[in-house]
C-alpha atoms as a PDB file:
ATOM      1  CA  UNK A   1     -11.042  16.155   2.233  1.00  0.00           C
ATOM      2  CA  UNK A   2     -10.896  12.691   0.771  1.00  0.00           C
ATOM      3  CA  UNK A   3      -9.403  11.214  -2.788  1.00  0.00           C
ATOM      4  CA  UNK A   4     -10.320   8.364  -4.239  1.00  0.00           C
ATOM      5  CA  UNK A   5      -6.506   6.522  -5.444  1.00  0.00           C
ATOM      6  CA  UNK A   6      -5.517   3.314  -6.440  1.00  0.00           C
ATOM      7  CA  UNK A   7      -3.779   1.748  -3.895  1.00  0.00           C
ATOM      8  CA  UNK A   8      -0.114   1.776  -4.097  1.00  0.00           C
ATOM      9  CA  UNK A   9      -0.097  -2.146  -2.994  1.00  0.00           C
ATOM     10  CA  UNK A  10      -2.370  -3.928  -4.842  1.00  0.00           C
ATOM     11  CA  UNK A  11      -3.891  -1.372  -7.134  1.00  0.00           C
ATOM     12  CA  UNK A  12      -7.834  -1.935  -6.081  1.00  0.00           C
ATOM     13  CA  UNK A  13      -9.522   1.735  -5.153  1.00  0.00           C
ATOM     14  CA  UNK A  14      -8.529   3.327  -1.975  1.00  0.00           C
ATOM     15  CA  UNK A  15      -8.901   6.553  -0.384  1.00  0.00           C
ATOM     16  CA  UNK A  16      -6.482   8.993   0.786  1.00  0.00           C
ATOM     17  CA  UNK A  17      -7.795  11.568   3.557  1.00  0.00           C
ATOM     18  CA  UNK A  18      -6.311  14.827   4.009  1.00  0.00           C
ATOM     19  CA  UNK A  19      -6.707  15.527   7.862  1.00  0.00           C
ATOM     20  CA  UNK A  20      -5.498  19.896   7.882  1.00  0.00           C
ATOM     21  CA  UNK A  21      -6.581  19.924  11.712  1.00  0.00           C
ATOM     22  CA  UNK A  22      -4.368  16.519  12.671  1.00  0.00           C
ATOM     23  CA  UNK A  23      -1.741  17.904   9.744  1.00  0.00           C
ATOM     24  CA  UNK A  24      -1.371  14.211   8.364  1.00  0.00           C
ATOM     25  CA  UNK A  25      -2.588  12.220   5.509  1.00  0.00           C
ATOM     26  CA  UNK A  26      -3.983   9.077   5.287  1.00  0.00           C
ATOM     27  CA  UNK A  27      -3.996   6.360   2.887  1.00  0.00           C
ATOM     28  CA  UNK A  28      -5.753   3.146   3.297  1.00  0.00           C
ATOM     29  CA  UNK A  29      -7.103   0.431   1.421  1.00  0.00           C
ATOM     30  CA  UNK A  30     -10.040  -1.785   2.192  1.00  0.00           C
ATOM     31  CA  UNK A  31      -8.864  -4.447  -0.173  1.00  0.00           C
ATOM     32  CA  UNK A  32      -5.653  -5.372   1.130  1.00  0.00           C
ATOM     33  CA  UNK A  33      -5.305  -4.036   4.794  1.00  0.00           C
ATOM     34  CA  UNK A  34      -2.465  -1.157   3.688  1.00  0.00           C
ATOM     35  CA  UNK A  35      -2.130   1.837   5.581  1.00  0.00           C
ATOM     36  CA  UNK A  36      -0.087   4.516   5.669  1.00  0.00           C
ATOM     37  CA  UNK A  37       0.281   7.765   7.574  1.00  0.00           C
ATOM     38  CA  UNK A  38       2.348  10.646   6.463  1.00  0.00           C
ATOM     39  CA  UNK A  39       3.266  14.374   7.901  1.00  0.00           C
ATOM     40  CA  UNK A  40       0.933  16.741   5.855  1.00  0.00           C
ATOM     41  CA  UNK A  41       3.389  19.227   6.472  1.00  0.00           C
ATOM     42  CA  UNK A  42       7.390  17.300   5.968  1.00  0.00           C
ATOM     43  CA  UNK A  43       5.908  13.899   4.447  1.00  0.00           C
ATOM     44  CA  UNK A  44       7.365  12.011   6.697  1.00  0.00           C
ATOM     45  CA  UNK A  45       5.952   8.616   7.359  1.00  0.00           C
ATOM     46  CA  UNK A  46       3.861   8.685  11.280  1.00  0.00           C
ATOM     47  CA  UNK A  47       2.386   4.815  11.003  1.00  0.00           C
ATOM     48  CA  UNK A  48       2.345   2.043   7.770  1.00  0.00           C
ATOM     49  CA  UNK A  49       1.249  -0.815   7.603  1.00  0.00           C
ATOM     50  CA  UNK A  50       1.155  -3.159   4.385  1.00  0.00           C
ATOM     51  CA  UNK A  51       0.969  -6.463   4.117  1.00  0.00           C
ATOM     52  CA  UNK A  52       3.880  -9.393   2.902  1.00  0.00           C
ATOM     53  CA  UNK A  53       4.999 -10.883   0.156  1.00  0.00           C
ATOM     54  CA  UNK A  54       3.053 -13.774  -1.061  1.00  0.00           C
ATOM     55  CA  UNK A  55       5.526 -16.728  -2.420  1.00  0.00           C
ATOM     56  CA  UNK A  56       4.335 -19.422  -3.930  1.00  0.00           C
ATOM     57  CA  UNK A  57       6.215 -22.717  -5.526  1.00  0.00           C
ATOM     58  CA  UNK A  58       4.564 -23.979  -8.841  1.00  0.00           C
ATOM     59  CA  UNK A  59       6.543 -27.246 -10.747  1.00  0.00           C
ATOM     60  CA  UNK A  60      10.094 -26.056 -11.353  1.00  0.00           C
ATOM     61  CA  UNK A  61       9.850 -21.929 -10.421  1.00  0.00           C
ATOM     62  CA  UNK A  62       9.177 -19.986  -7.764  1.00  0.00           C
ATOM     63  CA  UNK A  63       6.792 -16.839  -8.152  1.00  0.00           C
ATOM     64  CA  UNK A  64       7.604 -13.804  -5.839  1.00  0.00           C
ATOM     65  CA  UNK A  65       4.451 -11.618  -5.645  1.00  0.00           C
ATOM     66  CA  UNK A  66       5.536  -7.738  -5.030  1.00  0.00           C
ATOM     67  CA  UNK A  67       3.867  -5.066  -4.098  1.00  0.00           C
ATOM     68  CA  UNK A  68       3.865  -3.623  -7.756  1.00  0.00           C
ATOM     69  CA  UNK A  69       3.953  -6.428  -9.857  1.00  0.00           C
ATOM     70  CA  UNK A  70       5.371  -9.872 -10.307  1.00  0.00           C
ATOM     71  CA  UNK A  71       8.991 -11.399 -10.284  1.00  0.00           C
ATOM     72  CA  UNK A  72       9.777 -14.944 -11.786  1.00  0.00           C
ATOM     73  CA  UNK A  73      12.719 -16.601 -10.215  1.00  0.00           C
ATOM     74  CA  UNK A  74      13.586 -19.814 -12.328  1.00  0.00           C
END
């Protein structure tokens, strides 16, 4: 079975596929390369994969791009 999501890192659509006969679920996202790979049955994490933090310098701040939304260090 597969679920269209938004992806948990950068919020585009991804898919999550429920594999019964493997017993694991996976997530993954085309746009950004994330991955991850969970126990169907204890949720425990089997492979992930996601990629850095971006960090940028513009004039006098420094931006931190997160997973989940931005931080402004000044």
């Amino acid at each position: 079975m597969m679920q269209r999501i938004h992806c948990p890192n950068c919020g585009a659509l991804a898919e999550r596929h429920y594999h019964t006969f493997l017993g694991e679920v996976r997530t993954q996202c085309d746009a950004c390369d994330y991955l991850l790979v969970t126990c169907a049955k204890s949720g425990r994490v089997l492979e992930s994969y996601a990629p850095g933090l971006a960090v940028y310098k513009t004039s006098q701040r420094v931006q931190i791009l997160l997973t989940q939304g931005t931080a402004v260090l000044q």
